[in-house]
Protein backbone atom coordinates (compact mmCIF):
# COMPACT_ATOMS: atom_id res chain seq x y z
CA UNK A 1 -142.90 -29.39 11.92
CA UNK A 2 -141.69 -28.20 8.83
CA UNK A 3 -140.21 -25.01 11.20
CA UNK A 4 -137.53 -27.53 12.80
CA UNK A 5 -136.79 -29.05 9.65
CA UNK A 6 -136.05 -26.08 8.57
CA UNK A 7 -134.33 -25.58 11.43
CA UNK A 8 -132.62 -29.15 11.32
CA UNK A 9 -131.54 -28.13 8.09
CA UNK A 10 -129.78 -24.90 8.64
CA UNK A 11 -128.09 -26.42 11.66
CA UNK A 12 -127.07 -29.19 9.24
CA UNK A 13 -125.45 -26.79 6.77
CA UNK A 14 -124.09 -24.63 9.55
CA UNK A 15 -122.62 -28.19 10.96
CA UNK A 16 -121.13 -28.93 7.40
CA UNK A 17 -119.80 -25.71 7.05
CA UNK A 18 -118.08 -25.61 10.27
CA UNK A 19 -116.99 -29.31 10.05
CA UNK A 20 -115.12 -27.82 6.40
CA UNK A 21 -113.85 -25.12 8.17
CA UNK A 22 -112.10 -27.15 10.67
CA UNK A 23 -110.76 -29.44 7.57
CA UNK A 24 -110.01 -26.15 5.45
CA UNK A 25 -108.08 -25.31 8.99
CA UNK A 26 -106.46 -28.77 10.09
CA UNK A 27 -105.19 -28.29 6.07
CA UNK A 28 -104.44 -25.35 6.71
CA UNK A 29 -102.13 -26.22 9.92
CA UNK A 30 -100.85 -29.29 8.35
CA UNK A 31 -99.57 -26.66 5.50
CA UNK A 32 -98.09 -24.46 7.83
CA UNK A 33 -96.87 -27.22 10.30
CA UNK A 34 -95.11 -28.61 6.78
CA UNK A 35 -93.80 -24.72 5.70
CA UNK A 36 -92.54 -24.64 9.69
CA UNK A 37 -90.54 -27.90 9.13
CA UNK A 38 -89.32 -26.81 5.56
CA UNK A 39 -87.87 -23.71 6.79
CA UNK A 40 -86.45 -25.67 9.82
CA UNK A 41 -84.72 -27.74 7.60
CA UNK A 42 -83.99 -24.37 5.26
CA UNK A 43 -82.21 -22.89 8.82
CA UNK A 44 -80.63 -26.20 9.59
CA UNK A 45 -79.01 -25.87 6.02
CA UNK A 46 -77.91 -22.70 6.49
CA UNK A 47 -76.40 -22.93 9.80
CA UNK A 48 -74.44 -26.01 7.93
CA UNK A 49 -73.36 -23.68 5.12
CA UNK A 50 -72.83 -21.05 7.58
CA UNK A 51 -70.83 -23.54 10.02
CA UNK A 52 -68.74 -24.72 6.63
CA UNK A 53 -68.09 -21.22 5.60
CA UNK A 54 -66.93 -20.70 8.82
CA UNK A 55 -64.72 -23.31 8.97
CA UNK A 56 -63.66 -22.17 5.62
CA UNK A 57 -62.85 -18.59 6.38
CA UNK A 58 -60.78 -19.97 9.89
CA UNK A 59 -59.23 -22.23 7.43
CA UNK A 60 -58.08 -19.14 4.93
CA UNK A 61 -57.40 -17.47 8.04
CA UNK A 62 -54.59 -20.17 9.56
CA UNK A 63 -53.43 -20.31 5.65
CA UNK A 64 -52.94 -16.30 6.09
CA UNK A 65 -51.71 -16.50 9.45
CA UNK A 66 -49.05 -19.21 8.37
CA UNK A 67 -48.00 -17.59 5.03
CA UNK A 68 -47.17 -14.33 6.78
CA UNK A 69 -45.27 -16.65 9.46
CA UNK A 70 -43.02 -18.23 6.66
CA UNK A 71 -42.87 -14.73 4.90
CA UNK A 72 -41.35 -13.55 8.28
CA UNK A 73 -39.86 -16.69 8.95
CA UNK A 74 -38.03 -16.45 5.34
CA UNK A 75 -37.31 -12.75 5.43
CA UNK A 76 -35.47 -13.64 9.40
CA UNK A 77 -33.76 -16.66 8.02
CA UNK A 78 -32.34 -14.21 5.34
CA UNK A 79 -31.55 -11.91 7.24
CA UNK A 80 -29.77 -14.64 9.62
CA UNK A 81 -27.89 -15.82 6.51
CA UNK A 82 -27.06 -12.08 5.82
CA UNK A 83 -26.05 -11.71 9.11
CA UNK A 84 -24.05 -14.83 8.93
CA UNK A 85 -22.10 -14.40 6.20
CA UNK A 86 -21.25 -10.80 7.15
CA UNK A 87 -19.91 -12.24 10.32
CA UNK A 88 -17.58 -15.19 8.78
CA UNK A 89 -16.47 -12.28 5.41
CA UNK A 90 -15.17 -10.46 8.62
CA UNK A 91 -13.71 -12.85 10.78
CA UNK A 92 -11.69 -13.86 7.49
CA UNK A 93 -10.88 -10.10 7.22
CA UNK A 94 -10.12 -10.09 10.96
CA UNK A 95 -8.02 -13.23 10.07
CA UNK A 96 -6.27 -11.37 7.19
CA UNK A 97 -5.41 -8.62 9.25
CA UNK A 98 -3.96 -10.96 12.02
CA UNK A 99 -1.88 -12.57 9.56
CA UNK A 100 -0.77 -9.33 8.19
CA UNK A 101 0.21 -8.14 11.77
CA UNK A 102 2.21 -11.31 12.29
CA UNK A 103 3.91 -11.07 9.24
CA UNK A 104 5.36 -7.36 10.38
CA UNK A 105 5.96 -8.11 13.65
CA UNK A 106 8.27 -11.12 12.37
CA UNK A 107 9.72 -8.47 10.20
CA UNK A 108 9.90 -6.08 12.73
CA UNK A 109 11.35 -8.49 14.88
CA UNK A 110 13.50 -9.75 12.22
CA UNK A 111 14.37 -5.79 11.67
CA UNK A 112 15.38 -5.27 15.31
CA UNK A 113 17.79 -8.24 15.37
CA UNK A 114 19.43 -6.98 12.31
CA UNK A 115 19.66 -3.30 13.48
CA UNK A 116 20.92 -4.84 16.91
CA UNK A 117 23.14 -7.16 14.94
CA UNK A 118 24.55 -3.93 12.83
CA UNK A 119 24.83 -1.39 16.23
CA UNK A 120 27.32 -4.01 17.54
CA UNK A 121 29.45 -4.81 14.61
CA UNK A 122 29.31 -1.09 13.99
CA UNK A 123 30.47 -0.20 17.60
CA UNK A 124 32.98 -3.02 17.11
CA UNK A 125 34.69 -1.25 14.21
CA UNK A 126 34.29 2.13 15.82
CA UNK A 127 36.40 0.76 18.63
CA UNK A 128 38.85 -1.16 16.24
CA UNK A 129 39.63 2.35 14.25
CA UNK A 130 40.19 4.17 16.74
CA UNK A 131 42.32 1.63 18.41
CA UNK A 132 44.37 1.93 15.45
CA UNK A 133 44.35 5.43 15.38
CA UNK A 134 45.59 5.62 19.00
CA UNK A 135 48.11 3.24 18.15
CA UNK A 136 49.56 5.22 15.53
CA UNK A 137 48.87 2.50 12.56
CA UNK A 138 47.33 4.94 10.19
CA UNK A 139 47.50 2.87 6.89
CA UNK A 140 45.21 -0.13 8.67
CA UNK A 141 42.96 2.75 10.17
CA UNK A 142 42.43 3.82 6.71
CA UNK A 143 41.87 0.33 5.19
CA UNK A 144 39.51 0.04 7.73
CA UNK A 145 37.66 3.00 7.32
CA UNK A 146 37.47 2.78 3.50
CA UNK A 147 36.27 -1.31 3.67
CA UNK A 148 33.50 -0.58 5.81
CA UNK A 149 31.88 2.47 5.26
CA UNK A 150 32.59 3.62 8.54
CA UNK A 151 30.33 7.07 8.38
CA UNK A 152 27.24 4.91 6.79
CA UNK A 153 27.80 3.11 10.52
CA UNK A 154 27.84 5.46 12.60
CA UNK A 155 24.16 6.05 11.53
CA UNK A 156 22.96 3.19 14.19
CA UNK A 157 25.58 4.15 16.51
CA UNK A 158 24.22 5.67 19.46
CA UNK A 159 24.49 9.91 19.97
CA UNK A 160 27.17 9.80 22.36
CA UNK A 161 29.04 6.71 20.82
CA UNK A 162 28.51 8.66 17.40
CA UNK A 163 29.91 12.26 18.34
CA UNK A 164 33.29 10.00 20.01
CA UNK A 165 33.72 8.30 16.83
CA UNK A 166 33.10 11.17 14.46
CA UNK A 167 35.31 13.57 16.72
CA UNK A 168 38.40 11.61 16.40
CA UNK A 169 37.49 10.12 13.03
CA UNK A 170 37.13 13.60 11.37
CA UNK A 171 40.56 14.89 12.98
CA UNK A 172 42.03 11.87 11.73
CA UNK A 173 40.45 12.19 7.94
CA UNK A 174 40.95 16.00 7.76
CA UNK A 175 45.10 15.48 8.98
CA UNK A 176 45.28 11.95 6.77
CA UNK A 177 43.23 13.86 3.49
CA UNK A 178 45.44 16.75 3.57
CA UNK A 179 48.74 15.60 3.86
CA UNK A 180 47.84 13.08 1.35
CA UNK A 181 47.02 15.60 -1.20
CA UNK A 182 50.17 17.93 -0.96
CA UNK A 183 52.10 14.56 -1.32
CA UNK A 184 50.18 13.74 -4.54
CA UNK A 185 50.39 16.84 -5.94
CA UNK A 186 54.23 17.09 -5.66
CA UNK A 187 54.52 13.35 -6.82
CA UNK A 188 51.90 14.83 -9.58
CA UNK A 189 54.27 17.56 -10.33
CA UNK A 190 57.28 15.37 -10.59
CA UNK A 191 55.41 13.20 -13.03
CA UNK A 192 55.44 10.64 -10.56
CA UNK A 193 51.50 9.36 -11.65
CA UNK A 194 51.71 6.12 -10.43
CA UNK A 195 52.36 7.12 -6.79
CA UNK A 196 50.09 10.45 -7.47
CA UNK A 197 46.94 8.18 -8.11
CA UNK A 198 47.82 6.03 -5.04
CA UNK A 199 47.84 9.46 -2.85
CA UNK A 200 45.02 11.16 -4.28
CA UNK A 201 42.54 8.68 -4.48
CA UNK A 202 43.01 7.75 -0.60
CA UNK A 203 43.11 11.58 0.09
CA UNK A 204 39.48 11.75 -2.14
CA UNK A 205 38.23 8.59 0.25
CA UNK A 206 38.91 10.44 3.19
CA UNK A 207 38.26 13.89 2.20
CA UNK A 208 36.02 15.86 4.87
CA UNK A 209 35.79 19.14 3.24
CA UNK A 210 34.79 20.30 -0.26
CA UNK A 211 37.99 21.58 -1.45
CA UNK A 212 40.38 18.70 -0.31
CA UNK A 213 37.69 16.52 -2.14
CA UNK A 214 37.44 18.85 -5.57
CA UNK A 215 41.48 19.16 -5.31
CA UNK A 216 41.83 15.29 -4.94
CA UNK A 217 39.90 14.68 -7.78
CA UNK A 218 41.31 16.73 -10.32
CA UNK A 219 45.01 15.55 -10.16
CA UNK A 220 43.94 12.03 -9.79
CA UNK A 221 41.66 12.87 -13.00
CA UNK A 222 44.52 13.96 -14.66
CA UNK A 223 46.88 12.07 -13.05
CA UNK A 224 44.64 8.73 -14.79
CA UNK A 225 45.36 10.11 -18.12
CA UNK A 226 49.16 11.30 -17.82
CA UNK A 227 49.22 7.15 -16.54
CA UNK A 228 47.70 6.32 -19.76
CA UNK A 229 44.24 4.34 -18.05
CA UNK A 230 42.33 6.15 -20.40
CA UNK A 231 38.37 4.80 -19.02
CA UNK A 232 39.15 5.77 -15.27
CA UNK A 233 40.88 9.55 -16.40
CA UNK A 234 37.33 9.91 -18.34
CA UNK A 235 34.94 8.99 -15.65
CA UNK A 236 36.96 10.67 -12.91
CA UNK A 237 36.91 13.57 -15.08
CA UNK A 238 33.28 13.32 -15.99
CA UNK A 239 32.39 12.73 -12.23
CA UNK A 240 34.78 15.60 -11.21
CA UNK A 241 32.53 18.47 -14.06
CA UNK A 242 29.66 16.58 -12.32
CA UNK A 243 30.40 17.10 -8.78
CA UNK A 244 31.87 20.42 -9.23
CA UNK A 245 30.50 22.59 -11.92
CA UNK A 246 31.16 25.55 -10.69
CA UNK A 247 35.05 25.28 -10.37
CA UNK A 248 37.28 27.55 -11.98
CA UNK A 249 39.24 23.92 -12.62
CA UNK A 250 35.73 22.49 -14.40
CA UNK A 251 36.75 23.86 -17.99
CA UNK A 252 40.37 23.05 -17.90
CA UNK A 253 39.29 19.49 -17.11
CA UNK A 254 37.03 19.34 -19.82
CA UNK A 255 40.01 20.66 -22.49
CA UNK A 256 42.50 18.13 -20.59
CA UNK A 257 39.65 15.29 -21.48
CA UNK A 258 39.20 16.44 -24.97
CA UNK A 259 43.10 16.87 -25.50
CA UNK A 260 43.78 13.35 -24.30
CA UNK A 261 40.88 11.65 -26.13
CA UNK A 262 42.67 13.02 -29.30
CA UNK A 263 45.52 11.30 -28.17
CA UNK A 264 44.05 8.36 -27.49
CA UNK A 265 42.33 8.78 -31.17
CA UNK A 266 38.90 8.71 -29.43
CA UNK A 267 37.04 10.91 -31.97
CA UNK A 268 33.54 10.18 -30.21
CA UNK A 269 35.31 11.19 -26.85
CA UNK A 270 37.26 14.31 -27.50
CA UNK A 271 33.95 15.75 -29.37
CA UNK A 272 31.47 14.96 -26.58
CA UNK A 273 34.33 16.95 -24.20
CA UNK A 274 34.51 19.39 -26.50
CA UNK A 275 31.05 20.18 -26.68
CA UNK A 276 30.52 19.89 -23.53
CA UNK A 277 33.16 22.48 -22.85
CA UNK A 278 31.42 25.52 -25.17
CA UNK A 279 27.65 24.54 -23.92
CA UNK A 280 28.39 25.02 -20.27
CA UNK A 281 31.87 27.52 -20.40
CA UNK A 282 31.00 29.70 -23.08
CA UNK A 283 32.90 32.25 -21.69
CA UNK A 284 35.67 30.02 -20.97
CA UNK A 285 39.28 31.13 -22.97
CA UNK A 286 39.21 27.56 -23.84
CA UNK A 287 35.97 27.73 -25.56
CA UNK A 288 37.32 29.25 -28.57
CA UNK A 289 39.62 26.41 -28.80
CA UNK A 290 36.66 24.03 -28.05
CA UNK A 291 34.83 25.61 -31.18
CA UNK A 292 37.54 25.71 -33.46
CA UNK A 293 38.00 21.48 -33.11
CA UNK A 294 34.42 20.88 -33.15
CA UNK A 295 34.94 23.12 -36.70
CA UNK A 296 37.46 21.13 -38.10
């Protein structure tokens, strides 16, 4: 009897103990049950924050994405407004230029109706000398000739009209310039000035060679003074030294120009011819008689 007891009492304790291992178990489940749960809601948290920083990171991304679309879009639209106003700086430049080339080819067109204009006046006169020439009427050849520059228009004359025209027009200058000089130099030597001059200076106008013209313009030089028109006899004697320094006439000129400014009481005058007669004839015999006025 007191066996089972004994044995009612271990299986008593062994019952107790078991039943508080199940509790110190079901606690223990419960425990791990409510760690289970915590961590689910731990995960569910972080699969939010992980979901939000996500989101977060697409949303920097877009913002990238989109700032390096306006950079590009800015940097095109510059370069479009680059672009741009290269192309309207040269469409005015283009515009410039078209308005340049309009203006010359008004003035060239203007320039061709002029020169057209000119050829045909030109040939008109061409044809009107030597009309006259033909005909015999020398004095209105030569007032034609001498009004209009006739040589200066043979310049837009054509080759074949031009060699006509200065065929017959040199003849006619070359027979005109030298019979006009001897008959100035006789009226010259008969102290006939006044017709001198009128012979001379035509026979300088039409003068084709260098000696007719270096002739011509000595006696009429001269010829100005002897008539007492004291401004003309000093440029035509000026221009005459000018035009032909080397003549053995250049240093009597000079002493004729110094001799009548002293006659015309021309102090200022007669020195600078003086002058100018010993600084370029040195050698001249007149240069001693040069020096011994400019001594005085």
């Amino acid at each position: 009897m007191a066996d089972l007891e004994k044995l009612l009492d271990s299986i008593k304790e062994e019952t107790i103990e078991t039943r508080n291992q199940i509790i110190k178990s079901t606690n223990q489940v419960t425990k791990l049950d409510a760690d289970v749960r915590s961590f689910d809601k731990k995960l569910t948290a972080i699969q939010g924050k992980n979901k939000l920083f996500l989101l977060v990171g697409f949303g920097i991304l877009l913002l990238i994405i989109a700032g390096a679309a306006y950079w590009v879009t800015v940097s095109q639209t510059k370069a479009a407004e680059k672009e741009l106003a290269d192309a309207i700086k040269e469409t005015e430049k283009l515009k410039g230029e078209l308005s340049a080339n309009q203006d010359e080819f008004a003035r060239f067109k203007a320039t061709t109706q002029r020169e057209k204009s000119s050829r045909e006046a030109a040939e008109q006169l061409a044809m009107d000398v030597l009309k006259l020439i033909d005909s015999k009427k020398d004095n209105e050849a030569i007032a034609k000739i001498r009004g209009n520059n006739l040589y200066g228009q043979q310049a837009i004359l054509g080759p074949i009209a031009a060699t006509v025209v200065e065929e017959k027009l040199d003849q006619f200058k070359k027979d005109k310039s030298e019979a006009l000089l001897k008959s100035g130099r006789e009226a010259f030597n008969q102290k006939q000035f006044k017709k001198a001059i009128n012979h001379l200076d035509v026979a300088l106008a039409l003068a084709t060679t260098p000696a007719t013209a270096e002739n011509a313009l000595y006696f009429l030089a001269v010829s100005y003074a002897n008539n007492q028109e004291n401004q003309l006899a000093i440029q035509n004697i000026e221009d005459f030294v000018r035009r032909f320094p080397k003549s053995p006439m250049a240093d009597d000129a000079l002493y004729h120009l110094g001799s009548f400014c002293e006659q015309w009481k021309d102090e200022a005058c007669a020195a600078k011819a003086w002058q100018k007669l010993l600084d370029s004839y040195p050698s001249s015999p007149m240069a001693a008689i040069a020096k011994r006025k400019l001594n005085k």
